[in-house]
Protein backbone atom coordinates (compact mmCIF):
# COMPACT_ATOMS: atom_id res chain seq x y z
CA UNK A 1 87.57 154.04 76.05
CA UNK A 2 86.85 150.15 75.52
CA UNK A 3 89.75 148.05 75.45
CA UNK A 4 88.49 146.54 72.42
CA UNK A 5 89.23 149.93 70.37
CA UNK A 6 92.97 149.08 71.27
CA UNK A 7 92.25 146.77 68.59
CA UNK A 8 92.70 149.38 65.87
CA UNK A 9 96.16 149.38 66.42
CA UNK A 10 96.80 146.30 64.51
CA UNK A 11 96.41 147.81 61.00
CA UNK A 12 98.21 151.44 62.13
CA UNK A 13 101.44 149.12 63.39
CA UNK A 14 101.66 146.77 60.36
CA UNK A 15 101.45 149.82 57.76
CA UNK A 16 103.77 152.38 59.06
CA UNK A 17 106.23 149.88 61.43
CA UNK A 18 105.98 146.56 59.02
CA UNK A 19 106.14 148.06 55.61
CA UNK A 20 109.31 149.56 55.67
CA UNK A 21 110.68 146.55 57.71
CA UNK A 22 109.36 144.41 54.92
CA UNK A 23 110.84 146.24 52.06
CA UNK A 24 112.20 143.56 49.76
CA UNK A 25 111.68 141.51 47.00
CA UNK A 26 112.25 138.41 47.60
CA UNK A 27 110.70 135.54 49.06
CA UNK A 28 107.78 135.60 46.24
CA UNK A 29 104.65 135.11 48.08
CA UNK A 30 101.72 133.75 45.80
CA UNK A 31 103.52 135.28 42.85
CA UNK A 32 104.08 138.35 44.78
CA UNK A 33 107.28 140.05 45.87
CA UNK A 34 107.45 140.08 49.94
CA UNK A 35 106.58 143.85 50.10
CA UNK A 36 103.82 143.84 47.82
CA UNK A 37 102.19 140.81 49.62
CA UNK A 38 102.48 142.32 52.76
CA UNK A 39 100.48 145.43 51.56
CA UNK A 40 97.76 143.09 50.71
CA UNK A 41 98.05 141.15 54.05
CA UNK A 42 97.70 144.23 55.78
CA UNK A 43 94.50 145.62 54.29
CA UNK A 44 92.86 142.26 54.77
CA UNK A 45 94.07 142.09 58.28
CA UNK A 46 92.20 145.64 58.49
CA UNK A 47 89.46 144.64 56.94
CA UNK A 48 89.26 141.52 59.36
CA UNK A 49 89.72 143.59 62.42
CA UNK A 50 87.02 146.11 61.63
CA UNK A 51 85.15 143.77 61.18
CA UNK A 52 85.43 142.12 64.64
CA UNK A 53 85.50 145.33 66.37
CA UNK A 54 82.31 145.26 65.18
CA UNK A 55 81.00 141.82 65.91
CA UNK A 56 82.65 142.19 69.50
CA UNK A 57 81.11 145.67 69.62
CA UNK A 58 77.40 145.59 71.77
CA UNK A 59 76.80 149.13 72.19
CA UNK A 60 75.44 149.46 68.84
CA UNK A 61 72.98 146.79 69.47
CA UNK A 62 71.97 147.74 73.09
CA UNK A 63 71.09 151.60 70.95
CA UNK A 64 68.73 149.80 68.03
CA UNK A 65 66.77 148.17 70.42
CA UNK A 66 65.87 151.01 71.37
């Protein structure tokens, strides 16, 4: 296993650690209660990582040259 799969972790730790570490109201963030905001930074940071798991990712490119 790559050690860039490690990087899947990220999203797995800040949803079931973070979230009920983070469950409160206030400070609002952008309008948004702290819990609520960290939901949403959460599924971007997923998003994000996915993504560079991806990028970072060459075995899918080595296989279409193919």
């Amino acid at each position: 296993m790559k050690p860039l799969y490690f990087l899947a972790f990220i999203p797995v730790v800040g949803f079931l650690i973070g979230v009920p570490l983070m469950n409160r109201i206030e400070p609002y963030v952008l309008g948004l209660p702290f819990s609520m905001f960290w939901i949403v930074l959460c599924v971007l940071l997923s998003s994000l990582t996915i993504w560079v798991m991806y990028r970072l990712d060459q075995h899918d490119e080595e296989e279409g040259a193919e």
